[in-house]
Protein backbone atom coordinates (compact mmCIF):
# COMPACT_ATOMS: atom_id res chain seq x y z
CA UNK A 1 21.98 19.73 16.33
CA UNK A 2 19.13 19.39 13.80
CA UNK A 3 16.99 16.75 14.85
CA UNK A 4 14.42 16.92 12.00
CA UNK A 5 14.37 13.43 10.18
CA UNK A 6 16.47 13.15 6.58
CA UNK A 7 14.86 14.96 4.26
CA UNK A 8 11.51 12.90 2.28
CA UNK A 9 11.81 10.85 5.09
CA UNK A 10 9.31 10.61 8.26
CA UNK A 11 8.85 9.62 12.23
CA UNK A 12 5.39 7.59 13.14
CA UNK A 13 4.78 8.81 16.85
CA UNK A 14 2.07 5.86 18.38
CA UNK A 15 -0.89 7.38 17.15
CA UNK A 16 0.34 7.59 13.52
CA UNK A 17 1.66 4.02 14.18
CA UNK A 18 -1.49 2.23 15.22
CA UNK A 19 -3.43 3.91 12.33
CA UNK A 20 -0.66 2.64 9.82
CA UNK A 21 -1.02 -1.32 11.68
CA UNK A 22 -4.69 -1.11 11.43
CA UNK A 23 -4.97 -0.79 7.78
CA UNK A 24 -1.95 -3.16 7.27
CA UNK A 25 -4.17 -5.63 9.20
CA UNK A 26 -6.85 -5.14 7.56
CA UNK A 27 -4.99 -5.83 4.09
CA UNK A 28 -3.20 -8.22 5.08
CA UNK A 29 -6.71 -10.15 6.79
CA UNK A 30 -8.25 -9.46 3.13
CA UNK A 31 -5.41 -10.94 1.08
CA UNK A 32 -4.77 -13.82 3.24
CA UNK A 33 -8.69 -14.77 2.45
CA UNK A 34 -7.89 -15.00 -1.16
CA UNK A 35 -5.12 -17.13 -0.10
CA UNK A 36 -2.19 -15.20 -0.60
CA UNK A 37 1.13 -16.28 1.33
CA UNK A 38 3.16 -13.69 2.80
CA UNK A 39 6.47 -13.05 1.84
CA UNK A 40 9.59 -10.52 2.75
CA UNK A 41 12.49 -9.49 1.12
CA UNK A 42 15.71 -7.36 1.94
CA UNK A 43 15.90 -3.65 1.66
CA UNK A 44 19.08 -3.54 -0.47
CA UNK A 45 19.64 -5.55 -3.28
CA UNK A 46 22.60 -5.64 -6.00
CA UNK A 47 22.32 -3.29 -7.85
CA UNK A 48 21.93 -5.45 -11.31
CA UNK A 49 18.97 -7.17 -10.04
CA UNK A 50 17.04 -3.42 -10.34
CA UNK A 51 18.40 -1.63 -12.95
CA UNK A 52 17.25 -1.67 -16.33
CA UNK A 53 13.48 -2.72 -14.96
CA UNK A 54 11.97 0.34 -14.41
CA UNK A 55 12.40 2.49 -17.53
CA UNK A 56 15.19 5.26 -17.85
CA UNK A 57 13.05 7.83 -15.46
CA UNK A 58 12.57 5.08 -13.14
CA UNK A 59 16.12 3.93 -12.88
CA UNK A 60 17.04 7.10 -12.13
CA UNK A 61 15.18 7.47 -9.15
CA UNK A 62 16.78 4.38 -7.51
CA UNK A 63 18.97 4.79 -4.43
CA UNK A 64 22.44 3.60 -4.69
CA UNK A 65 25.04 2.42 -2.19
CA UNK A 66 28.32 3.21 -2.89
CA UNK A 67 31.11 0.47 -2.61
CA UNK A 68 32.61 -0.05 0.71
CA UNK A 69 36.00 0.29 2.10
CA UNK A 70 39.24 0.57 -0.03
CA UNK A 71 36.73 -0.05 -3.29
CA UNK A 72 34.91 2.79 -1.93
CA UNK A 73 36.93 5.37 -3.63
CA UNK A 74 35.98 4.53 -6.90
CA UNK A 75 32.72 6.12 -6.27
CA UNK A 76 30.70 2.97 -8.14
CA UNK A 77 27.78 1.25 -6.53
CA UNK A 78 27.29 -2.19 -6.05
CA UNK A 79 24.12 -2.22 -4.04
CA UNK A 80 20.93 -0.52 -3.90
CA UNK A 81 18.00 0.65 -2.04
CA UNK A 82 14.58 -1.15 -2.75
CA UNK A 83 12.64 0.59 -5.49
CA UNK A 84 9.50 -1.23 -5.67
CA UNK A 85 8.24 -5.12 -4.06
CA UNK A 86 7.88 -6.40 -7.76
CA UNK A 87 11.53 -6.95 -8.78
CA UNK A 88 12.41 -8.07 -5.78
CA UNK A 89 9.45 -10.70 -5.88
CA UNK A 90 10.23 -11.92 -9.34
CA UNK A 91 14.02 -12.05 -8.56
CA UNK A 92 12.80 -14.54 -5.76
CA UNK A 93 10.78 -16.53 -8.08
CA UNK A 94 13.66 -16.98 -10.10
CA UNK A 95 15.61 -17.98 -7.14
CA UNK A 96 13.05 -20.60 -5.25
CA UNK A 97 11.26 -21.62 -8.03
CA UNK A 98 11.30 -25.06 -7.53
CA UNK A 99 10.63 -24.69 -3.74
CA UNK A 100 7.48 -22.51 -4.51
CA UNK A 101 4.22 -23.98 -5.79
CA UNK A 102 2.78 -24.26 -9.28
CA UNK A 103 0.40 -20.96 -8.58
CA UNK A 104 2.15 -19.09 -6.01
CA UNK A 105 0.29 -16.23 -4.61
CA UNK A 106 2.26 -13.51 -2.30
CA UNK A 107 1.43 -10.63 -0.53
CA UNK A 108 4.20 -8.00 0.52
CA UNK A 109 4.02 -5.10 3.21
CA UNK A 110 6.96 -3.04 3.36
CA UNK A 111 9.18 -0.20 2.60
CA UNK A 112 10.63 0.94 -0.43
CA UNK A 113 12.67 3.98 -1.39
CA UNK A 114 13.17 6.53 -4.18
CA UNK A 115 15.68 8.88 -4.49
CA UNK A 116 13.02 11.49 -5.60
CA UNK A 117 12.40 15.22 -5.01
CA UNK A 118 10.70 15.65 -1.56
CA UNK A 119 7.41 17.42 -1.52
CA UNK A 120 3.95 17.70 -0.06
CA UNK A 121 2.65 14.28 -0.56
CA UNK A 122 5.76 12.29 -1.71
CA UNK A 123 8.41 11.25 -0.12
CA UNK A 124 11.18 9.33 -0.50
CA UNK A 125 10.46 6.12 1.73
CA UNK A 126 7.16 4.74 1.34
CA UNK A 127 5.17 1.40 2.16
CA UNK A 128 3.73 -0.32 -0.78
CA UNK A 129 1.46 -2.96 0.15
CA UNK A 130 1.52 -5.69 -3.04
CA UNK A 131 -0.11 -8.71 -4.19
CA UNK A 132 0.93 -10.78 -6.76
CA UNK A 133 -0.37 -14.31 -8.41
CA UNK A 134 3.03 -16.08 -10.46
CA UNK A 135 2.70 -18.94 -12.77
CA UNK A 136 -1.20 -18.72 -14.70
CA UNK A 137 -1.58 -16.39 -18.01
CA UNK A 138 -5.32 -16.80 -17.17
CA UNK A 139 -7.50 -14.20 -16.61
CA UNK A 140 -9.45 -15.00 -13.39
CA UNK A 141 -5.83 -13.95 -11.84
CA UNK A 142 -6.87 -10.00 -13.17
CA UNK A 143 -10.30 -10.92 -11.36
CA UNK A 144 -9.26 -11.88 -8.02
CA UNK A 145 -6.77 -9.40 -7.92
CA UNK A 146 -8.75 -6.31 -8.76
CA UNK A 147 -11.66 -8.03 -6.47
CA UNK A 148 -9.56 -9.00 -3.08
CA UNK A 149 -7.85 -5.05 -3.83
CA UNK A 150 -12.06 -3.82 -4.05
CA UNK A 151 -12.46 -5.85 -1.10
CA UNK A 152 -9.61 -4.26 1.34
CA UNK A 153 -11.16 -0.63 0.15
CA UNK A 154 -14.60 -1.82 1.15
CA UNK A 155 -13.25 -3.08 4.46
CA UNK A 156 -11.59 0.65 4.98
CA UNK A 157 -14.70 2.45 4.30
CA UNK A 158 -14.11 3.59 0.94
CA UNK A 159 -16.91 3.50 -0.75
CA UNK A 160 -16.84 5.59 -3.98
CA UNK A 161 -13.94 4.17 -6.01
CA UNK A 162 -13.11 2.87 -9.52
CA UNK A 163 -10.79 1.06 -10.68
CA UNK A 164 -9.35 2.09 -14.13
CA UNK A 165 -8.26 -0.78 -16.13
CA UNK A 166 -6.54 -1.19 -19.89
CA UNK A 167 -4.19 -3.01 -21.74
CA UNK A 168 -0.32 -2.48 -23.06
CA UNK A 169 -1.17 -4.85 -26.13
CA UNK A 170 -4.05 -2.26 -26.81
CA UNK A 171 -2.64 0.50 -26.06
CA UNK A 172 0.56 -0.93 -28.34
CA UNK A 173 -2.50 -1.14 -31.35
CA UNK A 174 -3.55 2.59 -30.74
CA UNK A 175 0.42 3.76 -30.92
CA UNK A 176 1.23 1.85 -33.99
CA UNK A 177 -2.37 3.27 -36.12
CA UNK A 178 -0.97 6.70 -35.10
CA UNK A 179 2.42 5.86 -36.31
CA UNK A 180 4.67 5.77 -33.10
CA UNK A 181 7.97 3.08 -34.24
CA UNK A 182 7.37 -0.54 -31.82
CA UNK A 183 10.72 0.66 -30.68
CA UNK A 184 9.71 3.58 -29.57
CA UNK A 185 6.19 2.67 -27.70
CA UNK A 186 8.09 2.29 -24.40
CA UNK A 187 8.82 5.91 -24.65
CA UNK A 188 5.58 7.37 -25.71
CA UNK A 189 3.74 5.38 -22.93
CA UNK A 190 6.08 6.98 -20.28
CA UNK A 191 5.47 10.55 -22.26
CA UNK A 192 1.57 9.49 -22.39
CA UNK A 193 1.47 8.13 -18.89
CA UNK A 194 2.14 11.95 -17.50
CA UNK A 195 -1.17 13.08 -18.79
CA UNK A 196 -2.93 13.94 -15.32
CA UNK A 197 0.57 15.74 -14.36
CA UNK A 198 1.35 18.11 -17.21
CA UNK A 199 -1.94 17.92 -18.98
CA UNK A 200 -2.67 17.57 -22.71
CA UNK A 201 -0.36 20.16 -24.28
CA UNK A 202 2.62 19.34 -22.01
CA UNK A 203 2.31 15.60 -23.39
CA UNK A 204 1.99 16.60 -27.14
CA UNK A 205 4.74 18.60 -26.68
CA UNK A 206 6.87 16.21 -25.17
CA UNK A 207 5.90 13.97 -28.22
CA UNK A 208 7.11 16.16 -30.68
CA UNK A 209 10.46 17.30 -28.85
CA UNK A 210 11.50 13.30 -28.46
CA UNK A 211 10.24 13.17 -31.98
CA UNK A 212 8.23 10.26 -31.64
CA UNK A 213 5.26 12.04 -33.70
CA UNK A 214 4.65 14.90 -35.61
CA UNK A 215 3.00 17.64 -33.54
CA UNK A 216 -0.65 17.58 -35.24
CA UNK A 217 -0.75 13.42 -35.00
CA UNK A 218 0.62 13.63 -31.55
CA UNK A 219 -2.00 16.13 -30.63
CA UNK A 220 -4.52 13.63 -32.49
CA UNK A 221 -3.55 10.60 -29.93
CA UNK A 222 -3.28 12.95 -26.92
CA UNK A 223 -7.04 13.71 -27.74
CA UNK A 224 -8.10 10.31 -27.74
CA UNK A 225 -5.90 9.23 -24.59
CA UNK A 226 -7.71 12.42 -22.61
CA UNK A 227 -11.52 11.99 -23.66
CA UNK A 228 -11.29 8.23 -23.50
CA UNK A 229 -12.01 7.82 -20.37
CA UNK A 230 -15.37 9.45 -20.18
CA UNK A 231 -17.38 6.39 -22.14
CA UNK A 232 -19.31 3.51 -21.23
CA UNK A 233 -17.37 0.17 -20.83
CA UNK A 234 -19.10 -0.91 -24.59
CA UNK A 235 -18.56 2.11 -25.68
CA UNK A 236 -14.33 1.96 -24.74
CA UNK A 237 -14.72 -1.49 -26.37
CA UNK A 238 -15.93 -0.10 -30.20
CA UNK A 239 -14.28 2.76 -29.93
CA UNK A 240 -11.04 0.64 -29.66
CA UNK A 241 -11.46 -1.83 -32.14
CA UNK A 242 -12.53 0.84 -34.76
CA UNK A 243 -9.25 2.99 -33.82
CA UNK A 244 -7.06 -0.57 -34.18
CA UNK A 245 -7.64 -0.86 -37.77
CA UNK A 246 -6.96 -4.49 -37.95
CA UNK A 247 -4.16 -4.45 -35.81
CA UNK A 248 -4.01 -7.85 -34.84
CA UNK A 249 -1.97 -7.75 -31.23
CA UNK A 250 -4.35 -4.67 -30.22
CA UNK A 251 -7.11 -6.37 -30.75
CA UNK A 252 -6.53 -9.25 -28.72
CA UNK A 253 -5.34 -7.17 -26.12
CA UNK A 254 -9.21 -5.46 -26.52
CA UNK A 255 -10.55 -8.88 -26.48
CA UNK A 256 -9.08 -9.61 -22.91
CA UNK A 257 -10.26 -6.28 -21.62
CA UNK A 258 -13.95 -7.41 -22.39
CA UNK A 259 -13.47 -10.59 -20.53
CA UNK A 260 -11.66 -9.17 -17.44
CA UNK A 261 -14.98 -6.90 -17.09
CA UNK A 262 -17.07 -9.69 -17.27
CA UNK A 263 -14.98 -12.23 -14.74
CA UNK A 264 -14.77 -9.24 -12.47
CA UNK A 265 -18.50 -9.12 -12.32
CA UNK A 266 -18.51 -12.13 -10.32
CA UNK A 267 -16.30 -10.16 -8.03
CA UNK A 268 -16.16 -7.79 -4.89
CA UNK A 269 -15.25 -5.45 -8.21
CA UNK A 270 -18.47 -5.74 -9.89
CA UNK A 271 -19.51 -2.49 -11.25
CA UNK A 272 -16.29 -0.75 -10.01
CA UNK A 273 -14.22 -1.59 -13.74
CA UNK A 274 -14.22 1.32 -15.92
CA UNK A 275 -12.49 1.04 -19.29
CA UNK A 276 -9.92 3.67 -19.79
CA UNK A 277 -7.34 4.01 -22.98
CA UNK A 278 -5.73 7.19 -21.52
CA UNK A 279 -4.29 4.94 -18.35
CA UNK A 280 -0.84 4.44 -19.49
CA UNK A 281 1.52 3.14 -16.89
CA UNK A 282 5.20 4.59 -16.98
CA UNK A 283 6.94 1.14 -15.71
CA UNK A 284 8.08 -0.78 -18.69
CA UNK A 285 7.55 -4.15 -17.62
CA UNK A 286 4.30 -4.19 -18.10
CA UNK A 287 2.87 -6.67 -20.57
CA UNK A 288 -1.22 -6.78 -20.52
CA UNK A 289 -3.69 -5.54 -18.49
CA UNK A 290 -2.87 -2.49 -16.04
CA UNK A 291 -5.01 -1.05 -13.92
CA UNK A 292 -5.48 1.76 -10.88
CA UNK A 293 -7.70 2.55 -8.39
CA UNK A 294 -9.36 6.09 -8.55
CA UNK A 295 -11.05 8.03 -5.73
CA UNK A 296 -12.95 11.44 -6.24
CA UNK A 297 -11.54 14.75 -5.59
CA UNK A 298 -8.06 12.99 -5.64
CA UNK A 299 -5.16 13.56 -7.73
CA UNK A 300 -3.64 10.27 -7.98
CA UNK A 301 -4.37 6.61 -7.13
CA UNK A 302 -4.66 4.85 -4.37
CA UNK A 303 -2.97 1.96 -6.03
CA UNK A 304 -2.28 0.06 -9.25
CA UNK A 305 -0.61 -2.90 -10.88
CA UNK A 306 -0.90 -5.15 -13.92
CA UNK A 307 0.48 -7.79 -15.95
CA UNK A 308 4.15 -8.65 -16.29
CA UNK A 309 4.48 -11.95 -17.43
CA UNK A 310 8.22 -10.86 -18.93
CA UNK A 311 9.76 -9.75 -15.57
CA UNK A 312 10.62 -13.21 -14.31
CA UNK A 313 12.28 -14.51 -17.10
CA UNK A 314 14.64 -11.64 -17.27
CA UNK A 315 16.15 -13.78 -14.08
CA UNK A 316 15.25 -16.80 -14.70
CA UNK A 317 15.71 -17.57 -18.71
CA UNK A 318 12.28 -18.70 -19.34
CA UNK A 319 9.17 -16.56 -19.41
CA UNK A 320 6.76 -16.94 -16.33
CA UNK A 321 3.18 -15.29 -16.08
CA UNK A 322 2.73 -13.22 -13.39
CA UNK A 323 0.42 -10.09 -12.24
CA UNK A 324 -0.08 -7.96 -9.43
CA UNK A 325 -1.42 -4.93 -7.76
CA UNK A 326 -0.26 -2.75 -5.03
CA UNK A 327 -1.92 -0.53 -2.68
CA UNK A 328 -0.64 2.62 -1.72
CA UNK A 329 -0.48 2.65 1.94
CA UNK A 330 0.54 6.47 2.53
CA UNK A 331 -2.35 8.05 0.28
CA UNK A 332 -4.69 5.70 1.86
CA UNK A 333 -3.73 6.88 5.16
CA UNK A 334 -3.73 10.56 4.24
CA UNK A 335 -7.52 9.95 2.57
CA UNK A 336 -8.76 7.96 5.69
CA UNK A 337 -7.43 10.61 7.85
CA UNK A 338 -8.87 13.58 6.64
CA UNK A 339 -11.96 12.22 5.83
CA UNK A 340 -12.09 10.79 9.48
CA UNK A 341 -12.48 7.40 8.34
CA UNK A 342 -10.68 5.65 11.23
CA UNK A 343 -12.54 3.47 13.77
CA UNK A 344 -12.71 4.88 16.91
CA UNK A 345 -10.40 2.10 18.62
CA UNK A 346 -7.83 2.67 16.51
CA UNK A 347 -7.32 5.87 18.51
CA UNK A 348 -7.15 3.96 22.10
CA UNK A 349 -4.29 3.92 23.84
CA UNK A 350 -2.19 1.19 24.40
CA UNK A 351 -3.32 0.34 28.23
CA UNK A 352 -6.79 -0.08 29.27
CA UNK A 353 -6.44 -0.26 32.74
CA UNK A 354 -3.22 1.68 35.07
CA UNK A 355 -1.93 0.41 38.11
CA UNK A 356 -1.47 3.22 40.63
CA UNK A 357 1.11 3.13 43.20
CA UNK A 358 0.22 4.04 46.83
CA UNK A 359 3.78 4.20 48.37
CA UNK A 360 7.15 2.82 48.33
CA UNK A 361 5.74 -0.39 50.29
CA UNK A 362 3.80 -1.38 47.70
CA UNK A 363 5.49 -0.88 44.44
CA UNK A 364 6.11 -5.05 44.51
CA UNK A 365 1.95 -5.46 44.72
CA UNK A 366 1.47 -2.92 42.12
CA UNK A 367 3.54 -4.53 39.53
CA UNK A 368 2.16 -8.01 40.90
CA UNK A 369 -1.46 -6.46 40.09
CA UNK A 370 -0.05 -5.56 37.11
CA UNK A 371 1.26 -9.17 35.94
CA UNK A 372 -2.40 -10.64 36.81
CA UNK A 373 -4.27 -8.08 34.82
CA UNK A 374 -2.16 -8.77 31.99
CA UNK A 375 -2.52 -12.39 32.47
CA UNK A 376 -6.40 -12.14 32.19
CA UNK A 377 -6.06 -10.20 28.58
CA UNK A 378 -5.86 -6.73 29.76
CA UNK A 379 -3.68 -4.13 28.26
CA UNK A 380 -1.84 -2.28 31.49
CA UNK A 381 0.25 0.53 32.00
CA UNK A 382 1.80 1.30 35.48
CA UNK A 383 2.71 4.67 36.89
CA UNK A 384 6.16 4.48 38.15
CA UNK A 385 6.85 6.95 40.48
CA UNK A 386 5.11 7.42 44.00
CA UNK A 387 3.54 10.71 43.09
CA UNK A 388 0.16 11.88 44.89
CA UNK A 389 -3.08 9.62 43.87
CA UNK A 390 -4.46 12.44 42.62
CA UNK A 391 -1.67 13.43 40.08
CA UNK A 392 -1.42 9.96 38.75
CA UNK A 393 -5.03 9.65 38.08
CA UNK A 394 -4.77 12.70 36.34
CA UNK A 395 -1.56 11.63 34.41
CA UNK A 396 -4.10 8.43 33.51
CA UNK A 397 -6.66 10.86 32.17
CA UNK A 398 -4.49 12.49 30.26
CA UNK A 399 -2.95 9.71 28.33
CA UNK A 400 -6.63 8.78 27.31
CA UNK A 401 -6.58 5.29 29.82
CA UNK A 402 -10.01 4.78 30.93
CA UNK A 403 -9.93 3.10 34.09
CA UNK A 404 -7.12 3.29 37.22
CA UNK A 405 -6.38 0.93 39.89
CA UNK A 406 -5.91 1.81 44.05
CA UNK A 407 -4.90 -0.59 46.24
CA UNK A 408 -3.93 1.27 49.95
CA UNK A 409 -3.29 -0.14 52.67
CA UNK A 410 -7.04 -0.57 53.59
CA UNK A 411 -7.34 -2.43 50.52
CA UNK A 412 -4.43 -4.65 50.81
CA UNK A 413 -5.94 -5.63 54.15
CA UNK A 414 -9.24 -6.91 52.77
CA UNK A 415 -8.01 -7.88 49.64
CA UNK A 416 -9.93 -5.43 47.60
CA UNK A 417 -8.95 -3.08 44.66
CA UNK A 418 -10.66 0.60 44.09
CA UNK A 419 -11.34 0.84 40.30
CA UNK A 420 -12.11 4.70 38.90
CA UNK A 421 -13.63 5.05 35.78
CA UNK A 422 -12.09 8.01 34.56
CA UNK A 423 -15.07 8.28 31.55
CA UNK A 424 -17.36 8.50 34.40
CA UNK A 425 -15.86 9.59 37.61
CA UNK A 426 -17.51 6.32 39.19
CA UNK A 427 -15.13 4.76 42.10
CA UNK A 428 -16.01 1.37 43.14
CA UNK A 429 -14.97 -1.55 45.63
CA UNK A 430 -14.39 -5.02 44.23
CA UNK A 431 -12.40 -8.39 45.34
CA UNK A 432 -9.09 -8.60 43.58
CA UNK A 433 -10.46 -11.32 41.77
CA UNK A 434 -13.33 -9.55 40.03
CA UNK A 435 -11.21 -6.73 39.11
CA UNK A 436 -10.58 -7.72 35.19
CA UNK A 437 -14.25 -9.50 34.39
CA UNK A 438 -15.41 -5.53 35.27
CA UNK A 439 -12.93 -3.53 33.08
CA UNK A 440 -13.86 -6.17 30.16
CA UNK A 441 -16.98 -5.77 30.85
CA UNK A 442 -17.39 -2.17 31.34
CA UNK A 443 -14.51 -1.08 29.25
């Protein structure tokens, strides 16, 4: 029988485990400092409540579940996989809203799917690790967000990232001067927002071919989305309202840009913001600013987000602000691991201390050793079996456990406990009593 997991899909052995918890702690420590609450939603969810929210590409990719019993032969779904933590948040907004407060601030750490093509670096479950501020169409929302996100980087040990940020309304200004239809700038943005993938030809082209430009203007706007990037913050800024010409919605979307910058200079984020028209964005709920966070020599984010102050209302009837931005907790994990980036605790084992067994007699004092250890803070493992000393300490050595317990019948007698350092090879002597104050200590 094949025993390999489903295919985009992966098992976490402990070491890849306690890696994975470490950085969720750390997030989650970070975000809960800002004062975000945490929240949790279901992995399935009908399957109205996510279609229709991601864009036609993005729709797509969602996981279905197929009716059940007798209505299971039509072949229809009625339920669905989690795509993202954003639906699924505003859906509860719409749901709680007058249980939640005023400015309610969430923070999300779990799975979601996508019923994508399996390859080296994506798969098909995934943990996204969002936050997400609901109910203020102010700006100092963008700036805690993109500084409590700078802030769980720092805490990681990244140290040389940016974070990317522009604006839909702009980018709507630059689309309409080139002469891309309002209807269609949902379309060119997912065509535009492929840029790093198929590069500056494959995006004209796709322009042309969905005929949302001509091939010479579309190769005009493609040129400004791939150089744009490369400017000074006030240089992004003139460039931008020069390309506009006049167009009202544009510009104020330029005008929040410039005071996003300077809020976030009060920020963990200071000097990380860099002013980019080519980000685009594929998800078409987006409404203002979006934003990701860029690492060198790395294709890809390591996360991204912006404003969707539209998404709500789409459940609830009335339009509620909201913005968010999530963290990528995969790539982050693949960076931090080759890059050796993990703290060297992360790697322990689970048990600090192992409780030999000396015979069958006293398998009852072992585990009662055991319970005492445990009881003093101590992690502890205990061999089962009465193998030779000698073999367990080994099998303690192997599994990385610093220190081993031996209590014979000696021992028992004076009511002492050996304790071997297996970093050392240093046996010593103690009272029972003394036994955890020297692995703390010395551990």
């Amino acid at each position: 029988m094949n025993t390999n997991p489903a295919r985009g899909m992966r098992d976490f052995l402990p070491d890849d485990v306690r890696r994975r918890q470490y950085v969720m702690s750390v997030i989650a420590d970070v975000y809960q400092r800002y004062g975000f609450e945490p929240l949790e939603t279901p992995a399935v969810e009908n399957i109205e409540t996510l279609m229709g929210k991601y864009g036609e590409e993005g729709d797509r990719l969602i996981f279905r579940i197929l009716k059940r019993g007798e209505e299971g032969k039509t072949g229809e779904a009625d339920l669905a996989l989690r795509y993202d933590l954003t639906v699924p948040l505003a859906r509860v907004v719409a749901e709680y809203r007058e249980r939640l407060p005023k400015f309610f601030k969430r923070y999300q750490v779990q799975p979601v799917w996508r019923a994508d093509r399996p390859q080296k670096g994506r798969f098909r479950e995934f943990y996204q690790c969002d936050v997400d501020a609901i109910g203020s169409t102010s700006l100092v929302v963008e700036a805690e967000l993109l500084g409590a996100a700078a802030e769980v980087l720092e805490r990681l040990g990244f140290s040389a990232f940016t974070i990317r940020l522009n604006h839909r309304k702009a980018l709507g200004g630059l689309l309409e001067a080139a002469g891309v239809a309002v209807a269609k700038h949902g379309e060119a943005l997912i065509t535009l927002d492929k840029l790093d993938k198929v590069g500056p030809d494959g995006v004209t082209a796709e322009l042309a071919s969905r005929a949302l430009l001509a091939e010479a203007d579309a190769a005009n706007l493609v040129q400004l989305f791939a150089t744009g990037g490369a400017a000074t913050n006030d240089d992004v800024l003139r460039r931008l309202r020069t390309d506009m010409k006049g167009h009202e919605a544009g510009l104020r979307g330029v005008s929040e840009l410039e005071d996003i910058v300077r809020l976030s200079d009060a920020s963990r984020a200071r000097g990380r913001i860099r002013l980019d028209p080519s980000l685009a964005r594929g998800l078409s709920y987006y409404t203002g600013s979006i934003f990701e966070i860029a690492v060198p020599d790395l294709t890809g984010s390591l996360g991204g987000g912006g404003r969707y102050d539209e998404l709500v209302g789409m459940f609830l009837g009335s339009q509620v602000a909201a913005c968010g931005i999530s963290l990528g907790l995969e790539r982050i994990l693949v960076v931090m691991n080759a890059r050796g980036m993990f703290p060297p605790v992360v790697g322990a084992t689970a048990a600090q201390v192992m409780v030999t067994i000396w015979n069958a007699d006293t398998v009852a004092d072992a585990i009662r050793l055991a319970g005492e250890l445990r009881t003093a803070g101590l992690r502890v493992d205990v061999y089962p079996d009465t193998d030779k000393i000698g073999k367990q300490v080994k099998y303690a050595d192997s599994r990385g456990i610093r220190f081993v317990t031996i209590v014979g019948t000696d021992e028992t007698t004076r009511g002492e406990v050996a304790v071997k350092n297996l970093s050392t090879g240093e046996q010593q002597l103690m009272p029972r009593a003394d036994v955890a104050t020297f692995i703390r200590k010395h551990g």
